[in-house]
Protein backbone atom coordinates (compact mmCIF):
# COMPACT_ATOMS: atom_id res chain seq x y z
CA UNK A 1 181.59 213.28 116.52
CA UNK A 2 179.55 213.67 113.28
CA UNK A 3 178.99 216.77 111.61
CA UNK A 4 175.05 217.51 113.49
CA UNK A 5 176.72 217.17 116.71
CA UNK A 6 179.58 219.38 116.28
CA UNK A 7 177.52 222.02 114.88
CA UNK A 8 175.15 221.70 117.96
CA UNK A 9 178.13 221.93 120.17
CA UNK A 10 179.71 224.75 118.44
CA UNK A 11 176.20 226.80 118.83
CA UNK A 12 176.06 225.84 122.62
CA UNK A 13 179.33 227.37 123.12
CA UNK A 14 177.43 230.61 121.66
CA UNK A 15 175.16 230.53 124.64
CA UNK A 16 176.15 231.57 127.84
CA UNK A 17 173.01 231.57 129.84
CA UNK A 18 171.56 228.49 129.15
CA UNK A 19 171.76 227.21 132.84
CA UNK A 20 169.23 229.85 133.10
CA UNK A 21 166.77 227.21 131.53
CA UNK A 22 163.76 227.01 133.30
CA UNK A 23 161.93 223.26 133.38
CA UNK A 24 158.80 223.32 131.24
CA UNK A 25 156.64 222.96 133.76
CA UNK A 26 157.05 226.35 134.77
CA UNK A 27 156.98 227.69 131.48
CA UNK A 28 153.12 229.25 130.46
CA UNK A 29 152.28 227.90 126.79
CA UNK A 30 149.02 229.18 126.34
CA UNK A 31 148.65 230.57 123.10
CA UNK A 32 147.57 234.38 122.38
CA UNK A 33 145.57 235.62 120.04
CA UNK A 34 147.23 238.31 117.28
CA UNK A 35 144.93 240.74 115.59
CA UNK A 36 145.74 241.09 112.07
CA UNK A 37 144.97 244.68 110.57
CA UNK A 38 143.28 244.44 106.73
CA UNK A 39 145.57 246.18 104.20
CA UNK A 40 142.63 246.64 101.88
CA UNK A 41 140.81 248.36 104.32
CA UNK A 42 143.23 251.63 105.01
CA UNK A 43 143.03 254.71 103.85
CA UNK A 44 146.78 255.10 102.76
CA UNK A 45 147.43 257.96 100.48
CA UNK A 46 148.33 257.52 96.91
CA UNK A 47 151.36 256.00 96.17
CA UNK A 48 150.63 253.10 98.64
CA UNK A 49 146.90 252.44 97.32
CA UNK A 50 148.97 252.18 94.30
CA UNK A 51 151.46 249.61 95.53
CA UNK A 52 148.57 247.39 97.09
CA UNK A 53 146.19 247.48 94.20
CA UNK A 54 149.64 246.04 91.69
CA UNK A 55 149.77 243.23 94.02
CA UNK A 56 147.67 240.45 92.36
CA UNK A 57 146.85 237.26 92.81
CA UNK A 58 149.42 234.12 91.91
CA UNK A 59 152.00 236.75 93.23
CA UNK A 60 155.40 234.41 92.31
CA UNK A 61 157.46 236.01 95.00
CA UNK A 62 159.78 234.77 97.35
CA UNK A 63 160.60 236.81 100.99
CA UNK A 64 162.67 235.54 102.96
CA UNK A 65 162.16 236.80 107.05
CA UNK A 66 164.01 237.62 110.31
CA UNK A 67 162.39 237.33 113.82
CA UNK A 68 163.97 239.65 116.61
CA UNK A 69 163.67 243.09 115.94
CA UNK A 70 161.86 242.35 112.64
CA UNK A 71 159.01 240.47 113.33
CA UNK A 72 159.34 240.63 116.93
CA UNK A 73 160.76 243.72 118.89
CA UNK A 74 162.35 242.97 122.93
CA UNK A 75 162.94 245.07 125.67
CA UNK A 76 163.93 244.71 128.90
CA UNK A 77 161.77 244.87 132.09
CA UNK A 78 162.46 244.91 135.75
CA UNK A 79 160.48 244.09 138.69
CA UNK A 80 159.61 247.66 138.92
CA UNK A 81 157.09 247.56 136.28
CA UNK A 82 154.93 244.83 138.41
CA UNK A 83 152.02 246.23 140.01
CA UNK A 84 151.29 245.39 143.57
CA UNK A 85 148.23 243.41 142.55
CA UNK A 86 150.47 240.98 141.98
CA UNK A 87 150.95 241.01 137.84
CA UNK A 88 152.22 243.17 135.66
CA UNK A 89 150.66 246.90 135.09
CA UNK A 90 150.31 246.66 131.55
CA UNK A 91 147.34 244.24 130.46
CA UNK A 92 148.46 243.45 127.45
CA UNK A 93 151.81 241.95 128.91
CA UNK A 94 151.05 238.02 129.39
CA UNK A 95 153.33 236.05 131.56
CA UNK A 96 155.51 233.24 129.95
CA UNK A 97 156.09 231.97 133.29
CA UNK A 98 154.12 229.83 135.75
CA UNK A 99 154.55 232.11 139.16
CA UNK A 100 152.00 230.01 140.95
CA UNK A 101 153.61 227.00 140.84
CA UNK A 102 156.93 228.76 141.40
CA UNK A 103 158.92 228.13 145.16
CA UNK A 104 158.60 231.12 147.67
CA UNK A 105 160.78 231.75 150.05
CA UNK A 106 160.57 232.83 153.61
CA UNK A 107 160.73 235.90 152.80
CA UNK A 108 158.65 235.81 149.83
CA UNK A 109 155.63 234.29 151.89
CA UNK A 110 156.03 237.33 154.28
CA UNK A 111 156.55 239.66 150.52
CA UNK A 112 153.24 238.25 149.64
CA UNK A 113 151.29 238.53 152.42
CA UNK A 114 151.60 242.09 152.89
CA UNK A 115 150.66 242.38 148.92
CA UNK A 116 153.82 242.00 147.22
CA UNK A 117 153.79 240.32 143.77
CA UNK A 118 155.02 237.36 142.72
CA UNK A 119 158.27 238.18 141.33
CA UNK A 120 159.25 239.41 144.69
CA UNK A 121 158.28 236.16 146.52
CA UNK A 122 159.95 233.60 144.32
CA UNK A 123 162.97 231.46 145.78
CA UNK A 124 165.45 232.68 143.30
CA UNK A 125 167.79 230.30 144.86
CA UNK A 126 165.98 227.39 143.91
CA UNK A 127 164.50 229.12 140.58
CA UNK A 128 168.01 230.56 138.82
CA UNK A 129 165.92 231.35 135.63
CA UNK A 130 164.22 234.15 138.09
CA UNK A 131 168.01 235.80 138.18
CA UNK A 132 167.89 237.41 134.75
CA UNK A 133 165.79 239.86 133.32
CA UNK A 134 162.27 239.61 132.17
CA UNK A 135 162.18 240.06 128.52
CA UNK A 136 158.92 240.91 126.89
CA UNK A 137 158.46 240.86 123.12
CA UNK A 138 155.86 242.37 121.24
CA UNK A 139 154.96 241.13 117.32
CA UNK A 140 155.49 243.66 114.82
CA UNK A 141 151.68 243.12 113.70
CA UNK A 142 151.71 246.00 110.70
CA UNK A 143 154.34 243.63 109.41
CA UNK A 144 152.82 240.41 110.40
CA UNK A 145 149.62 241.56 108.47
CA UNK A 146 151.24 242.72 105.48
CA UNK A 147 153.45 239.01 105.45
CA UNK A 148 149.77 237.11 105.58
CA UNK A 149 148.36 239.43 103.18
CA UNK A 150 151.16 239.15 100.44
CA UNK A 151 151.28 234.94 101.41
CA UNK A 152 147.16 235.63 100.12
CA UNK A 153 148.12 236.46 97.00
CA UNK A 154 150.42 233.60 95.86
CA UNK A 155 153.89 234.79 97.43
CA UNK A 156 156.09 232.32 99.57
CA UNK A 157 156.76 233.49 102.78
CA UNK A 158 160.10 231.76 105.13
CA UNK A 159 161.73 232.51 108.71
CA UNK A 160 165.49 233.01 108.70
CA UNK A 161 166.48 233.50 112.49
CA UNK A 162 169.81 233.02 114.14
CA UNK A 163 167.51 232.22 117.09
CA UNK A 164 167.40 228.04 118.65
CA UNK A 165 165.09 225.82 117.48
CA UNK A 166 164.05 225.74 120.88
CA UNK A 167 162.50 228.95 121.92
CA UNK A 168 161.38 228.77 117.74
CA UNK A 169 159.10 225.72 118.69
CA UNK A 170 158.11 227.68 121.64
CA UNK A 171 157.17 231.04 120.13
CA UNK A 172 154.87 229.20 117.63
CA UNK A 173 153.07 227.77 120.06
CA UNK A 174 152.54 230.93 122.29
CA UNK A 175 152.11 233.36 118.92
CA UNK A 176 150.07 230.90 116.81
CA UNK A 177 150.34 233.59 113.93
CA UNK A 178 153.65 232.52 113.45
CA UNK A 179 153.13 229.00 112.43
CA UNK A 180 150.17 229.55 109.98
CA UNK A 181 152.73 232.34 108.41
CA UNK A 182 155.72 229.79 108.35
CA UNK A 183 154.42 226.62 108.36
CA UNK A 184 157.74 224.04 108.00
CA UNK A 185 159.47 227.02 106.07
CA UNK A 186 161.66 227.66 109.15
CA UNK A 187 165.57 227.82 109.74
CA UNK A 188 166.90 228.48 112.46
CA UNK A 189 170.23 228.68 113.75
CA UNK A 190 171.13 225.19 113.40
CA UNK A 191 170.41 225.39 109.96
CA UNK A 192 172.15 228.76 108.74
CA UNK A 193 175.08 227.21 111.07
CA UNK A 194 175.59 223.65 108.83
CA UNK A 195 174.95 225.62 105.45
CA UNK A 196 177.91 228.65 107.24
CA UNK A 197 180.21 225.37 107.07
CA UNK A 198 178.75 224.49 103.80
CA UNK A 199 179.68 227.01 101.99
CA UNK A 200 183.28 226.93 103.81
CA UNK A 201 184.10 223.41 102.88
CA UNK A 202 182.34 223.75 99.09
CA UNK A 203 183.06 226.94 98.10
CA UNK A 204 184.77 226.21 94.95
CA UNK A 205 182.06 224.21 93.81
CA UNK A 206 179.06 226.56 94.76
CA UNK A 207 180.93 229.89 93.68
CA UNK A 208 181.11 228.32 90.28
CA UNK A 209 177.83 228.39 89.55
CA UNK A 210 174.77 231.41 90.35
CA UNK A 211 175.93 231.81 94.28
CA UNK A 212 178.69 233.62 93.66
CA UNK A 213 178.03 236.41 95.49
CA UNK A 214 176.23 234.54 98.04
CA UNK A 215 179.70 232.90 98.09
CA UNK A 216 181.29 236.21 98.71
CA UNK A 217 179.72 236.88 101.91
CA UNK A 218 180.59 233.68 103.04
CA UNK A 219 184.00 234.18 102.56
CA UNK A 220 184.04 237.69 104.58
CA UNK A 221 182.34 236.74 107.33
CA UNK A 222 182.65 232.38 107.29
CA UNK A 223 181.04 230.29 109.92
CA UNK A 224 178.23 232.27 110.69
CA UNK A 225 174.62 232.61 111.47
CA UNK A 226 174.28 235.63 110.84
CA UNK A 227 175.10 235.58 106.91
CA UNK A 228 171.53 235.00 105.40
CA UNK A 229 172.58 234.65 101.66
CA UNK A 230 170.05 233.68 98.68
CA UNK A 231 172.20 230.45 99.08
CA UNK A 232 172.12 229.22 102.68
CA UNK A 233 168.19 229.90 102.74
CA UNK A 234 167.78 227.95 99.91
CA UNK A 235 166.09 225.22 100.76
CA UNK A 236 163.65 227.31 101.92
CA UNK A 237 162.77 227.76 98.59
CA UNK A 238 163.01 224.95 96.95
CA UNK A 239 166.89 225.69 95.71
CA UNK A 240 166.01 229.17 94.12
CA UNK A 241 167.09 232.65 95.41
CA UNK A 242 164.75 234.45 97.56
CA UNK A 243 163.43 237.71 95.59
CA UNK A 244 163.70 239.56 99.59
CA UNK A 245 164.61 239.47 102.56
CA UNK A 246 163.20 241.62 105.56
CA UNK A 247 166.19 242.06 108.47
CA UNK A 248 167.27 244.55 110.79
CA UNK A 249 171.00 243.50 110.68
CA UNK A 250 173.26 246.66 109.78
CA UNK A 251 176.07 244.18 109.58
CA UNK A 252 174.55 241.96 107.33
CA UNK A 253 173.30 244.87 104.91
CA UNK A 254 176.81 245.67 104.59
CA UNK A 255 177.78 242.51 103.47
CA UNK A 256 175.36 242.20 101.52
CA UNK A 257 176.08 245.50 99.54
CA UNK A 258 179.41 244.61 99.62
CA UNK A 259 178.99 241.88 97.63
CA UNK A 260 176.28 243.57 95.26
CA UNK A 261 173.18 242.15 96.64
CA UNK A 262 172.23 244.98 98.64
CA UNK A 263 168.90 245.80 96.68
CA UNK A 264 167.82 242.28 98.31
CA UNK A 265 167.70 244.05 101.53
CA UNK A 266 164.70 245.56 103.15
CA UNK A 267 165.40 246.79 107.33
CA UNK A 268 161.95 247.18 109.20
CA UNK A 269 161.86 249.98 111.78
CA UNK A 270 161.03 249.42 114.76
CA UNK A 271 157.14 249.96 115.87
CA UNK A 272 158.12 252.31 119.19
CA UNK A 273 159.61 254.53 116.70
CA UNK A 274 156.18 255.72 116.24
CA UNK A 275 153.71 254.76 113.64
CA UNK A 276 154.73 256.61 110.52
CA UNK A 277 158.17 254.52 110.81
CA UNK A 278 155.88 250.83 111.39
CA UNK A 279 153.81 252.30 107.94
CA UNK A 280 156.80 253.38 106.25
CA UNK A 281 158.53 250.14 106.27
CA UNK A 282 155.43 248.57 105.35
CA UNK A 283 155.27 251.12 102.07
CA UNK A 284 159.07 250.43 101.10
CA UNK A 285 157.93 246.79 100.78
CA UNK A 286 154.84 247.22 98.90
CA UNK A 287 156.28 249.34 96.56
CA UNK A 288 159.30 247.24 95.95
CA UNK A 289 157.47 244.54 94.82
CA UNK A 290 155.16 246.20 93.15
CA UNK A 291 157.88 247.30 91.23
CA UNK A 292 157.25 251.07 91.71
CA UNK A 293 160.11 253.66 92.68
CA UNK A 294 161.17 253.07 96.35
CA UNK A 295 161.61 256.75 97.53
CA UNK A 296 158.82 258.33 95.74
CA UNK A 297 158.11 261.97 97.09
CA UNK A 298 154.89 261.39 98.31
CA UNK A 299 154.49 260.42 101.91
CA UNK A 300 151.49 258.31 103.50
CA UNK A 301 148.50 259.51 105.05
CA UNK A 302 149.88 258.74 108.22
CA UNK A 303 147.08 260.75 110.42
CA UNK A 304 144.84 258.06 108.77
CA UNK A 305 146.52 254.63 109.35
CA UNK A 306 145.96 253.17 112.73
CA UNK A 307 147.36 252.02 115.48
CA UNK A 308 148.04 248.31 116.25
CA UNK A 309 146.56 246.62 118.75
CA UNK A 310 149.51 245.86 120.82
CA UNK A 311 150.26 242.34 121.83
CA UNK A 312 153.08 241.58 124.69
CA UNK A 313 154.70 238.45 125.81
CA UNK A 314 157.00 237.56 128.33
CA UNK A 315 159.83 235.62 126.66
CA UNK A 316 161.25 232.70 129.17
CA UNK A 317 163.38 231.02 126.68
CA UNK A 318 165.46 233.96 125.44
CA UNK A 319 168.18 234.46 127.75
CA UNK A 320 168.86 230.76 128.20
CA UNK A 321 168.77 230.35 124.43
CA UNK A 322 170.46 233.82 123.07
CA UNK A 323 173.68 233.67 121.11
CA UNK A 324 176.23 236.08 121.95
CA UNK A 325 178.06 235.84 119.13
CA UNK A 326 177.41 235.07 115.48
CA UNK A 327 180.21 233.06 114.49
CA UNK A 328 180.50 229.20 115.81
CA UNK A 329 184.15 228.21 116.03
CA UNK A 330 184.83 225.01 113.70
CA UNK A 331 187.78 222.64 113.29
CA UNK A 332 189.13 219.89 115.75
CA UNK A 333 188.14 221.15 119.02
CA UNK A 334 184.63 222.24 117.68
């Protein structure tokens, strides 16, 4: 078995659901629209005006980006929060699965004919992706518009998720934002997974050189996906360091400070934390690269920056495809 195969192997063993897969032609692909908010247009108080209005253009910066619970934020739903219309109460939720063409049962037929919704009429026995939870995600669009403006003004922009190629090439096609942001700048968790073994079987080499502290990481926590170093998302960048990286992962912030690359490290908040968390994040970024002080004093106009239109999709590849752990096992029996 060559290398691509045991890494693909080792991942799969990550993923206990994926029997959960449902067949693509039940799978909704249609894409939806994301509203992007104008930075230039808010009224933000001081210190941020400040930050945007440093950011020219031929900005040579490099920021390197997670998805889930960055860029994305999940939560679990229920059937409970299906009307009895027969979709789901909340508008703005669109379906990632076709129900129509789904199976009912016997039951279900009876379900729906006294006004039941779909979920409760599907044959779950002949559907087994209907047996897990529906997972809706909703993009992080203060972030997403911050990430188009900055790629505006000259600065690279590249995904880093620990997330399948898979539901990747899915998500760009239902959240078209995403693929004008990323373009082919994409790893997922194939990727992070072969440069993980990289830097185990090289790391004499690479350590020798600038990565040593990228090499560091590697070392305390080898073999995983999880360890997004200025190294392994490289080739992102054309072989150079990534100037930051945007990721919610407490464990890889520690790592990362550990090994004295901490100030690379920017964690979003998420947006049901309220808005003044969404805006804050947003200001921490700005004024790191405008190179201003991080924790000035002076807070945001918060009362005047607004609310994002929210956007929420139902997510039918993530159980099947979600890693329960973040580091593959590697050596004979991988």
């Amino acid at each position: 078995m060559d290398r691509d195969s045991k890494i693909e192997h080792a991942l799969k063993r990550l993923r206990e659901n994926e029997h959960f897969l449902p067949s693509v032609e039940f799978i909704n692909f249609d894409p939806v629209s994301t509203p992007l908010i104008a930075l230039e247009t808010l009224d933000v108080g001081e210190v941020l005006e400040a930050a945007i209005k440093q950011v020219g253009d031929g900005l040579e910066l490099s920021i390197a980006v997670d998805l889930d619970d960055t860029l994305l934020f999940g939560s679990h739903t229920c059937p409970e929060i299906w009307d009895f219309a027969g979709g789901y109460r909340d508008p703005n939720i669109r379906t990632g699965f076709q129900y129509s063409r789904l199976r009912h049962s016997w039951r279900g037929r009876i379900a729906k004919f006294v006004g039941r919704p779909e979920f409760h009429c599907v044959d779950n026995a002949q559907h087994a992706f209907m047996n897990v939870p529906r997972v809706i995600v909703a993009p992080n669009i203060p972030l997403l518009s911050t990430l188009a403006w900055l790629k505006e003004k000259g600065a690279t922009i590249g995904l880093a998720t620990a997330s399948s190629k898979e539901r990747i090439e899915y998500l760009f096609k239902r959240l078209p934002i995403l693929s004008e942001l990323f373009a082919h700048r994409v790893m997922t968790a194939t990727q992070l997974a072969e440069r993980s073994v990289i830097a185990a079987e090289e790391r004499a080499t690479i350590e020798s050189g600038k990565w040593a502290r990228s090499m560091r990481v590697h070392q305390e926590r080898p073999f995983s996906i999880l360890t997004k170093t200025p190294w392994a998302l490289s080739p992102l960048f054309e072989g150079k360091s990534y100037d930051l990286i945007l990721d919610d992962s407490a464990t890889m912030a520690d790592l990362f400070t550990s090994a004295g690359l901490g100030d690379l490290v920017c964690k979003p908040v998420a947006p049901f934390t309220g808005n003044e968390s969404v805006w804050g994040v947003i200001k921490t970024c700005l004024c790191y690269i405008s190179s201003q002080q991080r924790n000035s004093g002076e807070e945001i106009a918060y009362i005047d920056l607004p609310s994002p239109i929210e956007v929420r999709i139902e997510d039918p590849l993530y159980w099947p495809y979600l890693h329960f752990k973040d580091q593959i096992s590697w050596g004979v029996d991988a």
